[in-house]
N, C-alpha and C. Protein backbone atom coordinates (compact mmCIF):
# COMPACT_ATOMS: atom_id res chain seq x y z
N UNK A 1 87.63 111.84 102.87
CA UNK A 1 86.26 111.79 103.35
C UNK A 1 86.28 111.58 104.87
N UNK A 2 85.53 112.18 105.40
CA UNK A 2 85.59 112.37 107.23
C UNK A 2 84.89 110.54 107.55
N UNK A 3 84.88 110.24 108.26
CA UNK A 3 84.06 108.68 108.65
C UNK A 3 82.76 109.07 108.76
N UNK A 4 82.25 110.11 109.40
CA UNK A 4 80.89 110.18 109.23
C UNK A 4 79.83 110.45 108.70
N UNK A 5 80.76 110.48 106.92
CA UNK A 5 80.25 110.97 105.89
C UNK A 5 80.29 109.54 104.86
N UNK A 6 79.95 108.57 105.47
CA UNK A 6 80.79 107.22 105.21
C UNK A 6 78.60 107.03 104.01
N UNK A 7 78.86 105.91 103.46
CA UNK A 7 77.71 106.00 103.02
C UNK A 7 76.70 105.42 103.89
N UNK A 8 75.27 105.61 103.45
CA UNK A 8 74.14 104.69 104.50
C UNK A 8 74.42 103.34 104.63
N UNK A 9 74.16 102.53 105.44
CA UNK A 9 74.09 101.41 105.82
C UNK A 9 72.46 100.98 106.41
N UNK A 10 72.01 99.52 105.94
CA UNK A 10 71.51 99.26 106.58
C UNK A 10 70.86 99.25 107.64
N UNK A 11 72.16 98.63 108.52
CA UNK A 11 72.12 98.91 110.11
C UNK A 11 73.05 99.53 110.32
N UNK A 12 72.11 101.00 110.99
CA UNK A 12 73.12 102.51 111.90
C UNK A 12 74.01 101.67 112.55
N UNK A 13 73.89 100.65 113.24
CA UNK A 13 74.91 100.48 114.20
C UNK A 13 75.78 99.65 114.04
N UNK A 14 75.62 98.76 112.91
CA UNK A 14 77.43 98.69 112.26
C UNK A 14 77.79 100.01 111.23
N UNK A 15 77.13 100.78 111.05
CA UNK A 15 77.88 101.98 110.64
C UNK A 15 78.58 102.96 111.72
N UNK A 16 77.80 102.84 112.94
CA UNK A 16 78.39 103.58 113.73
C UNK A 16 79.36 103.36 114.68
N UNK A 17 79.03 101.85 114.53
CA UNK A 17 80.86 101.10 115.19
C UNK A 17 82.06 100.84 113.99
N UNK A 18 81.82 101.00 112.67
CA UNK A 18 83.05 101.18 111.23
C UNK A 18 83.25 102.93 111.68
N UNK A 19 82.60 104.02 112.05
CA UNK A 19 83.00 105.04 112.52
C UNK A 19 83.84 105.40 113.38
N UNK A 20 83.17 104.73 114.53
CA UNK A 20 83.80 104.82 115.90
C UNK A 20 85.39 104.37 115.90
N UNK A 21 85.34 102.94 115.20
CA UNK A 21 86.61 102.20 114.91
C UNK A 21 87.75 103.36 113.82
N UNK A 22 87.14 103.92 112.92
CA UNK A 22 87.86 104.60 112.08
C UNK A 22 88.66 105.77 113.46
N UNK A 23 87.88 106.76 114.25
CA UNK A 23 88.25 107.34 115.24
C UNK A 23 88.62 106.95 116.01
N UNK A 24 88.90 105.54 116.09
CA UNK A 24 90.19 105.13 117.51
C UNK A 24 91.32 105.04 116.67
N UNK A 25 91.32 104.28 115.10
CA UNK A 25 92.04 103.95 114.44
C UNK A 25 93.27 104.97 114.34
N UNK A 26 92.65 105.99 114.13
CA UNK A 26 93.48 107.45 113.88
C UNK A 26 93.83 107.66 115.26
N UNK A 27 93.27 107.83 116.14
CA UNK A 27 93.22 108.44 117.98
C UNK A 27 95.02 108.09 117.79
N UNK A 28 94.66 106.19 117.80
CA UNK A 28 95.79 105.21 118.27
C UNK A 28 97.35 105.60 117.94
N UNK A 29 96.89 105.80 116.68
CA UNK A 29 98.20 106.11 115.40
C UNK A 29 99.08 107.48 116.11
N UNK A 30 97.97 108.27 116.30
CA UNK A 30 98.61 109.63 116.79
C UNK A 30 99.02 109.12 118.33
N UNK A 31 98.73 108.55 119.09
CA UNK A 31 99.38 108.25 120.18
C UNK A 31 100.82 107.38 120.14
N UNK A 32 100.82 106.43 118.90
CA UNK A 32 101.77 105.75 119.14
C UNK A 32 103.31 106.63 118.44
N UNK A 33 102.38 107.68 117.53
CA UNK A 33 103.41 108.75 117.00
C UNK A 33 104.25 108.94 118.19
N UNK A 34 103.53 109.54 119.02
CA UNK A 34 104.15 110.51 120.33
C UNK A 34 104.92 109.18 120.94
N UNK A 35 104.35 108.02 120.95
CA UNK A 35 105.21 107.13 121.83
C UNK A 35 106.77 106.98 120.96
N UNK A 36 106.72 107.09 120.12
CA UNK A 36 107.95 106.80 119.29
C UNK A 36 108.32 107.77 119.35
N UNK A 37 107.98 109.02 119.43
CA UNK A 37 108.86 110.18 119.42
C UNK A 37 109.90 110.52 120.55
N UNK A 38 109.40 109.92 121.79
CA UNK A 38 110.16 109.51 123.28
C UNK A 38 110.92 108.45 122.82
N UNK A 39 111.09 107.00 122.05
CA UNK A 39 111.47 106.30 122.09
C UNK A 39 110.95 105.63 123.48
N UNK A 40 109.81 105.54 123.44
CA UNK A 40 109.29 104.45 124.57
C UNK A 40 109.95 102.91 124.58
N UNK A 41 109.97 102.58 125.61
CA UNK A 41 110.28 101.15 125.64
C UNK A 41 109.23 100.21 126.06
N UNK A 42 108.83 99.64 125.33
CA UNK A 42 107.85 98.61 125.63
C UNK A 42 107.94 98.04 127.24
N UNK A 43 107.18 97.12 127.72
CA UNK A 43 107.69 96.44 128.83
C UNK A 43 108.12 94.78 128.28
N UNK A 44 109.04 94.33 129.25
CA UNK A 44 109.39 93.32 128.73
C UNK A 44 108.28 91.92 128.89
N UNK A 45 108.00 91.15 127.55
CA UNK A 45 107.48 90.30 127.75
C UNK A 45 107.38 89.43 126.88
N UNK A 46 106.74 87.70 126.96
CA UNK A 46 107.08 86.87 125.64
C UNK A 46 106.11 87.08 124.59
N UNK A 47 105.42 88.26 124.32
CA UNK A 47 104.76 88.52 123.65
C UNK A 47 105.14 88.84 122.67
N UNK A 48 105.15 88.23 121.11
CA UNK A 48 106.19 88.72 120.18
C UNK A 48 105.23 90.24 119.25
N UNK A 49 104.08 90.43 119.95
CA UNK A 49 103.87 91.84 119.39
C UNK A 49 103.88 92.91 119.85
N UNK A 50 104.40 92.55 121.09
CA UNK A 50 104.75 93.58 122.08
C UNK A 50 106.49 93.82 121.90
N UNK A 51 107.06 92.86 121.63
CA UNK A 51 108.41 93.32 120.58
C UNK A 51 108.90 94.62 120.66
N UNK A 52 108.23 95.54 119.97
CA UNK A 52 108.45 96.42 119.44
C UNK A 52 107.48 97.79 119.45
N UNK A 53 107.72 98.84 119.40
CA UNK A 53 106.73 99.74 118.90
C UNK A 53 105.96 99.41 117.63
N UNK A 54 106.91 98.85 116.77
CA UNK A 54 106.93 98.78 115.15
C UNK A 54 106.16 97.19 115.28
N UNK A 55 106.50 96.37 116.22
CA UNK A 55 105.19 95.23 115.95
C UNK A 55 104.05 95.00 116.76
N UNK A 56 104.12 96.30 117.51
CA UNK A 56 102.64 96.34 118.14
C UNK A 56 101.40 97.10 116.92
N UNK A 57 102.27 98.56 116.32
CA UNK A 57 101.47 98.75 115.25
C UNK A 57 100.98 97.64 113.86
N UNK A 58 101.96 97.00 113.67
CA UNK A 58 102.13 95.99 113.07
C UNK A 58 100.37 95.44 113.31
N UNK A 59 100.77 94.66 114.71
CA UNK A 59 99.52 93.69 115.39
C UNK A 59 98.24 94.24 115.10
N UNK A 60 98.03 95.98 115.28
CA UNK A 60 96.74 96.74 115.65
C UNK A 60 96.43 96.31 114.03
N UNK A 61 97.13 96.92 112.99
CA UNK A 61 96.35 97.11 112.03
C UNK A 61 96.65 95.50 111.27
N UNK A 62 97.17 94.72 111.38
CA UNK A 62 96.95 93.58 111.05
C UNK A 62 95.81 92.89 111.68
N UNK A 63 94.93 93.26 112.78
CA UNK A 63 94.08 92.74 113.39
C UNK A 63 92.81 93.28 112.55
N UNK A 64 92.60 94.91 112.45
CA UNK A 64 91.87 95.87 112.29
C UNK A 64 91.73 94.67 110.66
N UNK A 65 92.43 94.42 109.96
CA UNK A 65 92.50 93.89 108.42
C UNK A 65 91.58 92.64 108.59
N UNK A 66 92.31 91.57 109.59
CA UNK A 66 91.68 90.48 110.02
C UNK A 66 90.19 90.50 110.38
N UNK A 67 90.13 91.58 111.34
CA UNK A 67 88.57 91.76 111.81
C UNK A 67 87.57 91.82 110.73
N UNK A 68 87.78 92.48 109.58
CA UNK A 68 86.89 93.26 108.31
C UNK A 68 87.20 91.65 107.34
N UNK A 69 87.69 90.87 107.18
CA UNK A 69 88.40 90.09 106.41
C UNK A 69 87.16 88.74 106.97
N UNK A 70 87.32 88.42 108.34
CA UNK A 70 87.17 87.36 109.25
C UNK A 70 85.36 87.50 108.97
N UNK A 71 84.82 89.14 108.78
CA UNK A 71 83.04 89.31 108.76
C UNK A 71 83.27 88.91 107.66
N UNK A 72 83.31 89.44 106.16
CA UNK A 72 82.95 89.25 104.76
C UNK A 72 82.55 88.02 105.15
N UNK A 73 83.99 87.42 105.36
CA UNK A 73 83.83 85.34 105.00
C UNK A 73 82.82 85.11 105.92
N UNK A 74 82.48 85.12 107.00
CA UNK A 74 81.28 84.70 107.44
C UNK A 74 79.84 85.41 107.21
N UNK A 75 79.95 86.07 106.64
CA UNK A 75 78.66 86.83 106.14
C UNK A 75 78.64 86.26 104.68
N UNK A 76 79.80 85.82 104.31
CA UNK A 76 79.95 85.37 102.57
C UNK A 76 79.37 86.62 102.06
N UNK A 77 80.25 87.54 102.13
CA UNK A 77 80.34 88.82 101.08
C UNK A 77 81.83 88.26 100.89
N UNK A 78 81.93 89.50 99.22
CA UNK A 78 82.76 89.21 98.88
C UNK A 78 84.15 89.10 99.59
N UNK A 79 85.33 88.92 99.32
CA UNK A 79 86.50 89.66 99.89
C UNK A 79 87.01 91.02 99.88
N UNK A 80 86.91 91.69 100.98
CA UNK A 80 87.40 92.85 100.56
C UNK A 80 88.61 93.49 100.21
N UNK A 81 89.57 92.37 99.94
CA UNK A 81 90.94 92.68 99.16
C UNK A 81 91.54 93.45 99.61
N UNK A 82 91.95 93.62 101.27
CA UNK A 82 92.63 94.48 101.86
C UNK A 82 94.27 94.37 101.87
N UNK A 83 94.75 94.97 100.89
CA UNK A 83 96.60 94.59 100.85
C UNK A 83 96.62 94.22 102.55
N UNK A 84 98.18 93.65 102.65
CA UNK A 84 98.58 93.06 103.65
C UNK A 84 99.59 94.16 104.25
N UNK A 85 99.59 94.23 105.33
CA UNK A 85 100.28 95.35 106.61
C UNK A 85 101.52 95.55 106.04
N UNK A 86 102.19 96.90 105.61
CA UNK A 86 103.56 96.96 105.93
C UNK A 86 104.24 96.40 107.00
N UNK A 87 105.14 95.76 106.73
CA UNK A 87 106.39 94.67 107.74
C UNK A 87 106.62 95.99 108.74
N UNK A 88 106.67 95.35 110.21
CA UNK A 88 107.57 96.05 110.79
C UNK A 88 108.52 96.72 110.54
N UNK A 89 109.27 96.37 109.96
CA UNK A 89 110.73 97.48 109.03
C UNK A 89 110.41 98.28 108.54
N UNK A 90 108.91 98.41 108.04
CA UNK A 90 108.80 100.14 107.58
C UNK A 90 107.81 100.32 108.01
N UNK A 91 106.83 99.68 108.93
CA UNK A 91 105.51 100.55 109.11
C UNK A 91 105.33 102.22 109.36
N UNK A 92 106.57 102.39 110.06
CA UNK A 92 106.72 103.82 110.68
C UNK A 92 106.46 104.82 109.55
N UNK A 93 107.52 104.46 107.99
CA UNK A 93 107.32 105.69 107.31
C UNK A 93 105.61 105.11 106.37
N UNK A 94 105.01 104.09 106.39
CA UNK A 94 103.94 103.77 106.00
C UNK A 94 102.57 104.20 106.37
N UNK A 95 102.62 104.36 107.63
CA UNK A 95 101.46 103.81 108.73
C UNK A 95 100.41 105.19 108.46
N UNK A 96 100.60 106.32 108.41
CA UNK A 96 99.45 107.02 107.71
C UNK A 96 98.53 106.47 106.37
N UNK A 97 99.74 106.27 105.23
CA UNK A 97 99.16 105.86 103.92
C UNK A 97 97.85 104.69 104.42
N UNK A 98 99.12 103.67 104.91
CA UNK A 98 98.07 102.43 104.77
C UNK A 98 97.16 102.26 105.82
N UNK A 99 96.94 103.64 107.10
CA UNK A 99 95.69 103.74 107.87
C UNK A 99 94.91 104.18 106.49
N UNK A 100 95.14 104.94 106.42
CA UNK A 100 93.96 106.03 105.38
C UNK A 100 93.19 104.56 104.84
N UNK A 101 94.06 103.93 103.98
CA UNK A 101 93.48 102.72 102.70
C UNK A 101 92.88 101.90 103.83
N UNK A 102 93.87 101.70 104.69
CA UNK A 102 93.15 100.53 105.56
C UNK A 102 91.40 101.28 105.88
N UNK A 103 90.98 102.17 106.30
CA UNK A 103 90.04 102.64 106.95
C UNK A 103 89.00 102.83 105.62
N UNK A 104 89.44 103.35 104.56
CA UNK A 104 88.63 103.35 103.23
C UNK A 104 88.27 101.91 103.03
N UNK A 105 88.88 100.88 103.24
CA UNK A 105 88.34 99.54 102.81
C UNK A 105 87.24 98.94 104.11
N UNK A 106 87.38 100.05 105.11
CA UNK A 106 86.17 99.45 105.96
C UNK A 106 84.82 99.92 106.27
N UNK A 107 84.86 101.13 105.26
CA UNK A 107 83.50 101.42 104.72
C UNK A 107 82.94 101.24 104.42
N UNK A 108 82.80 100.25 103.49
CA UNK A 108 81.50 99.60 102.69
C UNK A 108 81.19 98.28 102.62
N UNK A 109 82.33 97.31 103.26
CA UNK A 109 81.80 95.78 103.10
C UNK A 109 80.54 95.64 103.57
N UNK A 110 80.12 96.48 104.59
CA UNK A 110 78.89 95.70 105.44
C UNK A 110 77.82 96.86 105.38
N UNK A 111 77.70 97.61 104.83
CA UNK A 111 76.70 98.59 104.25
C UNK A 111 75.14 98.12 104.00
N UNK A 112 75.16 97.02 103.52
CA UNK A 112 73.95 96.46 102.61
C UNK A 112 73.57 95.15 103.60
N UNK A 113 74.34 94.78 104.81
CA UNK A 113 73.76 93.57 105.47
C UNK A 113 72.61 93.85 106.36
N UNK A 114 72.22 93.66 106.34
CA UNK A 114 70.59 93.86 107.51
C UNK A 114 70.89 93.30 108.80
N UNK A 115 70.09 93.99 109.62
CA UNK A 115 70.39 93.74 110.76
C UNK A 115 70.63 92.55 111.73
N UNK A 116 69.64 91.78 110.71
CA UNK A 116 69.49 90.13 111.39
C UNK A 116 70.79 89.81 111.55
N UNK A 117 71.60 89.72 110.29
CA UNK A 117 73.00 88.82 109.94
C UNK A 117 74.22 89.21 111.06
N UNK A 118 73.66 91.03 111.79
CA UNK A 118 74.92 91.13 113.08
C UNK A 118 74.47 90.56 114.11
N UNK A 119 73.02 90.48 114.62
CA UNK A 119 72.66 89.42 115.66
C UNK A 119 72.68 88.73 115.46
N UNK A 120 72.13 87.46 114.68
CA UNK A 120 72.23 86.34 115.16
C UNK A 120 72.65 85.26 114.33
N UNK A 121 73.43 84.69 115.32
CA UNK A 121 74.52 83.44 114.70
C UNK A 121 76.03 83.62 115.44
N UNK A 122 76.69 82.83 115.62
CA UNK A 122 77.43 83.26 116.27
C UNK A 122 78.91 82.16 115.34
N UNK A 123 79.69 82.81 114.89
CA UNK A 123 80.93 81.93 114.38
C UNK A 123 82.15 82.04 115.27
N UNK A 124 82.86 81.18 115.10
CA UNK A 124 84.38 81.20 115.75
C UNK A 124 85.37 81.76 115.14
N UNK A 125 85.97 82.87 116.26
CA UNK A 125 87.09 83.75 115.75
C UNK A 125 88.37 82.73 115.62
N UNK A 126 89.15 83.66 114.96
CA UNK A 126 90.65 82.67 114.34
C UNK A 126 91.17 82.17 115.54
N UNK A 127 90.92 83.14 116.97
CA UNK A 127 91.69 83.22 118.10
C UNK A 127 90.52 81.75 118.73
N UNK A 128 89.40 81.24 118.44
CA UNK A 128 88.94 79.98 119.28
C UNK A 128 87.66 80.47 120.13
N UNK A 129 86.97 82.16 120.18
CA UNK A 129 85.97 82.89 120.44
C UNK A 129 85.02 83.00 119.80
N UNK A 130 83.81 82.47 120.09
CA UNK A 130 82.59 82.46 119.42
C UNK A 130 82.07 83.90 119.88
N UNK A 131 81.75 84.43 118.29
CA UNK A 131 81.25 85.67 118.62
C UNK A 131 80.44 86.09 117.21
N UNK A 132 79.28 86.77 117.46
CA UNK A 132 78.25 87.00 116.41
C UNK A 132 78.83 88.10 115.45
N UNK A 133 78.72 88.77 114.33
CA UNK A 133 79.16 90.06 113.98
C UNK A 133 79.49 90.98 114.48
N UNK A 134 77.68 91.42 115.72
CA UNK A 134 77.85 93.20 116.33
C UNK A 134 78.45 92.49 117.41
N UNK A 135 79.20 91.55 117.60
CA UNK A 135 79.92 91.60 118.73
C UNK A 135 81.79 91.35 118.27
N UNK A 136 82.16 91.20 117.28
CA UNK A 136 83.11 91.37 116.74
C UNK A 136 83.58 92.79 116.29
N UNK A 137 82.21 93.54 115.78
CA UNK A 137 82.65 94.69 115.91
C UNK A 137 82.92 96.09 116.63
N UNK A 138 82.09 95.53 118.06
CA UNK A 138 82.64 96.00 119.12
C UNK A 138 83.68 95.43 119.72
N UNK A 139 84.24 94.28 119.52
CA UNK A 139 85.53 94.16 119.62
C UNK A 139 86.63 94.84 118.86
N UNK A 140 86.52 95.21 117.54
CA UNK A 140 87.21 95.68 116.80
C UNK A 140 87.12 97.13 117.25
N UNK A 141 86.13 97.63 117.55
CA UNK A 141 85.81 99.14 117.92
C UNK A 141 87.23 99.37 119.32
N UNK A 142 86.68 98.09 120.02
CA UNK A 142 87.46 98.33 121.54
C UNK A 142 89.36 98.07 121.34
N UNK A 143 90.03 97.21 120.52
CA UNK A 143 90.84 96.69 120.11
C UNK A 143 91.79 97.92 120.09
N UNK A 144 91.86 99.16 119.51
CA UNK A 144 92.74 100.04 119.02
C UNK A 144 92.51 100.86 120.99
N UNK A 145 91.32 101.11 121.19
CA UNK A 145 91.14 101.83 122.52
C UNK A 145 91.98 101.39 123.57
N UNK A 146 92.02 99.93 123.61
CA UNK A 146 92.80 99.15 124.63
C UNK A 146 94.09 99.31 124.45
N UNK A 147 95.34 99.40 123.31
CA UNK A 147 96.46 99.34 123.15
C UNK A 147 96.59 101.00 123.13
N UNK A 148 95.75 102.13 123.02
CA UNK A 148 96.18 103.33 123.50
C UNK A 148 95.95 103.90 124.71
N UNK A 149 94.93 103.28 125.33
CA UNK A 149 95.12 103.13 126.74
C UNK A 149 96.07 102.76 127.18
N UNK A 150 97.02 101.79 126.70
CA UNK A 150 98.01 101.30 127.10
C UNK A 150 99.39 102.18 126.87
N UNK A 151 99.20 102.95 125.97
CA UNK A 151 100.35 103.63 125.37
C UNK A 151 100.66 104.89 126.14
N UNK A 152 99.23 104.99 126.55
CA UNK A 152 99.30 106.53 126.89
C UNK A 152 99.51 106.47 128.45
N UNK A 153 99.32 105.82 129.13
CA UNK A 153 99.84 105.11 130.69
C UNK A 153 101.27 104.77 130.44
N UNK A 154 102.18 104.20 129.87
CA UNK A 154 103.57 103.82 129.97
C UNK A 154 103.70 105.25 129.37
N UNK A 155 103.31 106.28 128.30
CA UNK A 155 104.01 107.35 128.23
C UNK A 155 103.75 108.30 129.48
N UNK A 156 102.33 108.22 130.41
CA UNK A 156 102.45 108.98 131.58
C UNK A 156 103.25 108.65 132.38
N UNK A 157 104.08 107.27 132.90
CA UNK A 157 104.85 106.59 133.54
C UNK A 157 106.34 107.73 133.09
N UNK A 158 106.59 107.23 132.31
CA UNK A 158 107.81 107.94 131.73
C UNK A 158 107.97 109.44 132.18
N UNK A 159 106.66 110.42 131.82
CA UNK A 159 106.88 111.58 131.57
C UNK A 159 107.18 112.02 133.41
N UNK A 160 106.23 111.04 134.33
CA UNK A 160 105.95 111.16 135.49
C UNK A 160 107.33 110.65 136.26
N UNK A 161 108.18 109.66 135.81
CA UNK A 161 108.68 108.27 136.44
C UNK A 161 108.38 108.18 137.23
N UNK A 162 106.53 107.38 136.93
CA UNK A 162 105.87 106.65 137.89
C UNK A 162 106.28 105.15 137.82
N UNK A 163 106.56 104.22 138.17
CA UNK A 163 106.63 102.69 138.17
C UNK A 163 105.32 102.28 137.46
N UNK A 164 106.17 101.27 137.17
CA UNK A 164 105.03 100.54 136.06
C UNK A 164 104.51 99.02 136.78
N UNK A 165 103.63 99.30 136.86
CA UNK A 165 102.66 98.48 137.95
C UNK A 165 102.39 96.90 137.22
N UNK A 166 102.63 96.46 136.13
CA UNK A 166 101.83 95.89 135.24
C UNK A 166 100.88 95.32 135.71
C-alpha cells in the first residue's frame, strides 16, 4: 500500500506527518544503501550510534519504533506491538522487511485521535523534552531527514574529497 493511501484520520495532519515520515523513512534507507555500498566511514566520535553504519540504522528505526510507542502510552491507546529492531549484526540483510512492517504499524495508531489530544498537553520525552504529540511528530517526521542529510554530505565529501568540516 503506497502511504498516501493510508486510511482517514481524524486529524489530516497527523496523517500527513505518518506520510511524510513513511517518505523520509524509505528516502533514508535508500541513502544509507548507497552509503554502504562505498563502505563509508562514519566520522569518529563517542557516540555509540554513530559506531557504525549498522548502528546508526539501528538508532533511526529504533527511534522511528520509540516515537509511535512513546504517543500510544501518552495518548493511552493501546500498544502498538511493534517487534523490536533487528541487532546491528543483521540489520543490513533485514532493513527493507522490517522498514515495510515498521511503517505498516504506523498507520493506524493515531487515526481516530482528534485533534485536541495533538495540541494540547505537553508530556516528557524518554530523552527529558517536553513536547505535545504534533510536535513529536514533527520531530519524528524531521529525525530520518536529519541523519540523511547527514549521509548524503559525508557521501558528497568522499565522492568530491572535500574535508569534512564537522
Amino acid at each position: 500500500m503506497k502511504p498516501e493511501n493510508i486510511i482517514p484520520y481524524k486529524y489530516n495532519g497527523a496523517r500527513s506527518m505518518v506520510i511524510m515520515h513513511e517518505k523520509h523513512m524509505k528516502s533514508l534507507l535508500q541513502t544509507w544503501k548507497e552509503a554502504k555500498k562505498i563502505n563509508l566511514a562514519l566520522p569518529k566520535t563517542d557516540n555509540p550510534d554513530y559506531k557504525s553504519l549498522e548502528t546508526l540504522l539501528y538508532h533511526i528505526f529504533r527511534a522511528a519504533r520509540g516515537y509511535m510507542t512513546w504517543m500510544c502510552e501518552k495518548l493511552e491507546l493501546p500498544d502498538p506491538e511493534i517487534k523490536p529492531i533487528p541487532k546491528p549484526d543483521v540489520i543490513e540483510n533485514e532493513a527493507d522487511e522490517y522498514l515495510t512492517y515498521l511503517m505498516e504499524k504506523w498507520r493506524t495508531p493515531l487515526a481516530d485521535v482528534p485533534i485536541d489530544k495533538f495540541e494540547y498537553g505537553t508530556y516528557t520525552s524518554r530523552w527529558g523534552v517536553d513536547y505535545c504529540i504534533d510536535a513529536m511528530l514533527e520531530h519524528a517526521v524531521m529525525h530520518p531527514i536529519r541523519h540523511e542529510f547527514q549521509l548524503k554530505d559525508l557521501i558528497k565529501n568522499v565522492k568530491t574529497k572535500t574535508p569534512d568540516f564537522n
